[in-house]
C-alpha atoms as a PDB file:
ATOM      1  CA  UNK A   1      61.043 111.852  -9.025  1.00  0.00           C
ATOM      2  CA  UNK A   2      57.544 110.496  -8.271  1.00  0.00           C
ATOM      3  CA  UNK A   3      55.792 107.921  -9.394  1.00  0.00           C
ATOM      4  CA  UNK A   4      54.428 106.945 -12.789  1.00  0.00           C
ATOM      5  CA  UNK A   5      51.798 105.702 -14.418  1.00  0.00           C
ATOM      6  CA  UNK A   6      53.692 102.718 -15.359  1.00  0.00           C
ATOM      7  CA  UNK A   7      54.535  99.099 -14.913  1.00  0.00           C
ATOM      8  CA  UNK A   8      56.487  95.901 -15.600  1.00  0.00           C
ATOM      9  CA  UNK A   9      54.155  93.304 -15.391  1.00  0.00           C
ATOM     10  CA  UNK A  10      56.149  89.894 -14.373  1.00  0.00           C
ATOM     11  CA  UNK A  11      54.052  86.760 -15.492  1.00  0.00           C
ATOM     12  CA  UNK A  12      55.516  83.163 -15.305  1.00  0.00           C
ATOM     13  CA  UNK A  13      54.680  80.762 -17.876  1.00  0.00           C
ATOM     14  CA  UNK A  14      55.605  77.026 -18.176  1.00  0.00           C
ATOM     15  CA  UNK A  15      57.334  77.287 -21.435  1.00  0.00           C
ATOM     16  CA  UNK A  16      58.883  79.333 -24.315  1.00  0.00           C
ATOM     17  CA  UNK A  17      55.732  79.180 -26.675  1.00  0.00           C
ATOM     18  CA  UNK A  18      53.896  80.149 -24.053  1.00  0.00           C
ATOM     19  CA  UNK A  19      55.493  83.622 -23.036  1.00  0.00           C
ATOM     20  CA  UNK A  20      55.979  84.159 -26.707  1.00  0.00           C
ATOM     21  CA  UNK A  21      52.176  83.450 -27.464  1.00  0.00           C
ATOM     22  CA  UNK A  22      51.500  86.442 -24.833  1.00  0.00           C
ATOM     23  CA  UNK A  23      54.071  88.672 -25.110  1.00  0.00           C
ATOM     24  CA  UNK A  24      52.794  88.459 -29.156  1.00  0.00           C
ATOM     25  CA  UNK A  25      49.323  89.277 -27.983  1.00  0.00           C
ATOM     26  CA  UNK A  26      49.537  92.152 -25.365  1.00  0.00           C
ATOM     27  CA  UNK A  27      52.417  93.949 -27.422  1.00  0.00           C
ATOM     28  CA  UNK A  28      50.089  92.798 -30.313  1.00  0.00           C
ATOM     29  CA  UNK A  29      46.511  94.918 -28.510  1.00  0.00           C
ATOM     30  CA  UNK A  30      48.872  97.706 -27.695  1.00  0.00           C
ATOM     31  CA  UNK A  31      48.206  96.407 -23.819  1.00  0.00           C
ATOM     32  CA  UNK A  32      51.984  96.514 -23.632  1.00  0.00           C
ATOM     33  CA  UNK A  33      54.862  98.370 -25.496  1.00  0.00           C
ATOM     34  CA  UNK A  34      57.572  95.856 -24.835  1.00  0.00           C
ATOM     35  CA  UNK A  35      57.619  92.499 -23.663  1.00  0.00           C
ATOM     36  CA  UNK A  36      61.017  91.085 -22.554  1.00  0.00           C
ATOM     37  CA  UNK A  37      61.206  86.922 -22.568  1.00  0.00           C
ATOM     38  CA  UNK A  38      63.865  85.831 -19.796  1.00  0.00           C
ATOM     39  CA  UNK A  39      66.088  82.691 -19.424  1.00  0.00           C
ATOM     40  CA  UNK A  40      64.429  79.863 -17.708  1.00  0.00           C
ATOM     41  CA  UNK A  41      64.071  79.635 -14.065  1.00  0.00           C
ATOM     42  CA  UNK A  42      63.384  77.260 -11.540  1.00  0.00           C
ATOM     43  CA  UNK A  43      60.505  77.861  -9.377  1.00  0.00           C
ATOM     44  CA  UNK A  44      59.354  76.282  -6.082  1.00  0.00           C
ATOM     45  CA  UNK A  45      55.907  76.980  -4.866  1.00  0.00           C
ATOM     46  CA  UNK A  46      53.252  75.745  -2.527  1.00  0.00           C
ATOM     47  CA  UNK A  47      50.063  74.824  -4.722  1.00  0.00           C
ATOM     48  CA  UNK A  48      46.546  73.072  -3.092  1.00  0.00           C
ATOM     49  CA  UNK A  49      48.754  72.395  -0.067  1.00  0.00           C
ATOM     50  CA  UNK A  50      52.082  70.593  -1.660  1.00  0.00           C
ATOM     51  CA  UNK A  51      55.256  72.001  -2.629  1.00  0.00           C
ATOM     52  CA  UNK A  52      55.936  71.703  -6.259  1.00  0.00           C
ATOM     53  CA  UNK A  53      58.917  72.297  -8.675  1.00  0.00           C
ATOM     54  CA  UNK A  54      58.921  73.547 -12.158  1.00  0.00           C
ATOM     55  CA  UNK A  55      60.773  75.432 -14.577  1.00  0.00           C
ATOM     56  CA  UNK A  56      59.432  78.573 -15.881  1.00  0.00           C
ATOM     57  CA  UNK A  57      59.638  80.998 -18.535  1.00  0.00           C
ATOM     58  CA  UNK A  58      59.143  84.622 -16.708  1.00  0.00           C
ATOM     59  CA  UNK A  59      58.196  87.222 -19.181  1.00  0.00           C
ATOM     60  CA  UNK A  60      58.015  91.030 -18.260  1.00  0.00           C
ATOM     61  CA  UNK A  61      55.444  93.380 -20.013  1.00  0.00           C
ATOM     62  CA  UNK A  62      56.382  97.780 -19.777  1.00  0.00           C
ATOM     63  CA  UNK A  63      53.011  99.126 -19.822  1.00  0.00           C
ATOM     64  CA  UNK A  64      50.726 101.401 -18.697  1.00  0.00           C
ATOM     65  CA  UNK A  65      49.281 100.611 -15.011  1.00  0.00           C
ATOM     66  CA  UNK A  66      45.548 101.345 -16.309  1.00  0.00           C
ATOM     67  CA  UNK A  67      46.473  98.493 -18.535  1.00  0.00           C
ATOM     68  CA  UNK A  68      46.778  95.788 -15.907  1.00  0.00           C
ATOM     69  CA  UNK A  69      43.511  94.348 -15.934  1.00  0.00           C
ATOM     70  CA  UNK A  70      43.149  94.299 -19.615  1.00  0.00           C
ATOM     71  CA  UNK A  71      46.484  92.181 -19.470  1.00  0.00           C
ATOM     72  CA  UNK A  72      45.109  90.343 -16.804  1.00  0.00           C
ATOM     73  CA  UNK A  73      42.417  89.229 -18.885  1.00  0.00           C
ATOM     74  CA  UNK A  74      43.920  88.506 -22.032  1.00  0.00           C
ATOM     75  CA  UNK A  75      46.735  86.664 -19.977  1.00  0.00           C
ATOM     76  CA  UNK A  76      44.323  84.149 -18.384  1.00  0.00           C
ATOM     77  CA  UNK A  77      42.787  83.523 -22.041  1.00  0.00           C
ATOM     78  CA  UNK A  78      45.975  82.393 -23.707  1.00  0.00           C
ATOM     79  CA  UNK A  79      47.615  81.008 -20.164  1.00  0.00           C
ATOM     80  CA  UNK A  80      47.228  77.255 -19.284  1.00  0.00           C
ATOM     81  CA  UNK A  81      47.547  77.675 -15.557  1.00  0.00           C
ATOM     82  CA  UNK A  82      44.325  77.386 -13.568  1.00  0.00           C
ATOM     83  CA  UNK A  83      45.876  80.512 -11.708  1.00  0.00           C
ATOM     84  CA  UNK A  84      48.547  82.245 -13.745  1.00  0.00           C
ATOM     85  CA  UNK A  85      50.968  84.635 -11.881  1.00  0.00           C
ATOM     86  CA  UNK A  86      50.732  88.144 -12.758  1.00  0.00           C
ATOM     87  CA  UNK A  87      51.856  90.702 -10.609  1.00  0.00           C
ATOM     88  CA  UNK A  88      52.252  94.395 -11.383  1.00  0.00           C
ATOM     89  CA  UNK A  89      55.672  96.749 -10.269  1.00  0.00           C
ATOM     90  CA  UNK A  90      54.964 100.011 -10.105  1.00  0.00           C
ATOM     91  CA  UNK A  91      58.047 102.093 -11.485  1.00  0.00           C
ATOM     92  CA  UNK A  92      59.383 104.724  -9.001  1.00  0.00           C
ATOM     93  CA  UNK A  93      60.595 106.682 -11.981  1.00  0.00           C
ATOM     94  CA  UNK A  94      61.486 106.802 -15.478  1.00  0.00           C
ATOM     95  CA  UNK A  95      63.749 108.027 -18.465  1.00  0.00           C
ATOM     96  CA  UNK A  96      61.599 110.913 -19.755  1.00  0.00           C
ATOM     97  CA  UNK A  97      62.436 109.242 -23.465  1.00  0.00           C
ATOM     98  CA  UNK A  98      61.409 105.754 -22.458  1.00  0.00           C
ATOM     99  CA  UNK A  99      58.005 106.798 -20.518  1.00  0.00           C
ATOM    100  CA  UNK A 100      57.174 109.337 -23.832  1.00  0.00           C
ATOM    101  CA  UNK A 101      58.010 105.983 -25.652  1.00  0.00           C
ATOM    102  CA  UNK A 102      55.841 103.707 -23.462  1.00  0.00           C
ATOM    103  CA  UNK A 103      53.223 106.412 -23.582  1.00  0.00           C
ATOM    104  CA  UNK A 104      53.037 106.428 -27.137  1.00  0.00           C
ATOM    105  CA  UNK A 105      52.533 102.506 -27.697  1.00  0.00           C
ATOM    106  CA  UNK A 106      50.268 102.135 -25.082  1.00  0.00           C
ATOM    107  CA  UNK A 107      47.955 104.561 -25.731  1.00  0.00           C
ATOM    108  CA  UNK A 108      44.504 103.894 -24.722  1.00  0.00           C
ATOM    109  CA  UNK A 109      43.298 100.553 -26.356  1.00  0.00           C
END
């Protein structure tokens, strides 16, 4: 199977409220059809030339890829890092139910 015109969007935020506040939004717009909120990790980064520490909300967004810089953009609006992560998977392949699905949601906002 080839690839799709989807993709899980990963985006780490600094807290609960945060993710929620986004996830909310995009799924909200119809940016995204699904937004999944995971447990809390613990992330270790180099930022302005020091290593820092921090835990972090990551929340995953199933979407559309034409979406991404729509997302992008409403992201950084509700996002209090000066540079939020958001990164874009393409997805090799797909449930023919779940991309119809996806499809459906995200149709073009």
């Amino acid at each position: 199977m080839g690839a799709t015109p989807f993709v899980d969007i990963w985006i780490n935020c600094p807290d609960r409220a945060t993710a929620e506040k986004i996830a909310e939004a995009t799924v909200g717009e119809g940016f995204a059809a699904c937004a999944n909120l995971l447990a809390p990790i613990r992330s270790i980064y180099r930022w302005k030339g020091a290593v820092e520490r921090a835990e972090e909300v990551p929340l995953v967004l199933k979407t559309r890829a034409a979406h991404f810089e729509a997302v992008a953009t409403l992201v950084k609006s509700l996002h209090p890092y000066e540079t939020p992560s958001i990164v874009a998977t393409e997805l090799a392949a797909i449930d023919t139910a779940c991309a119809d699905w996806l499809a459906e949601e995200t149709g073009e906002a």
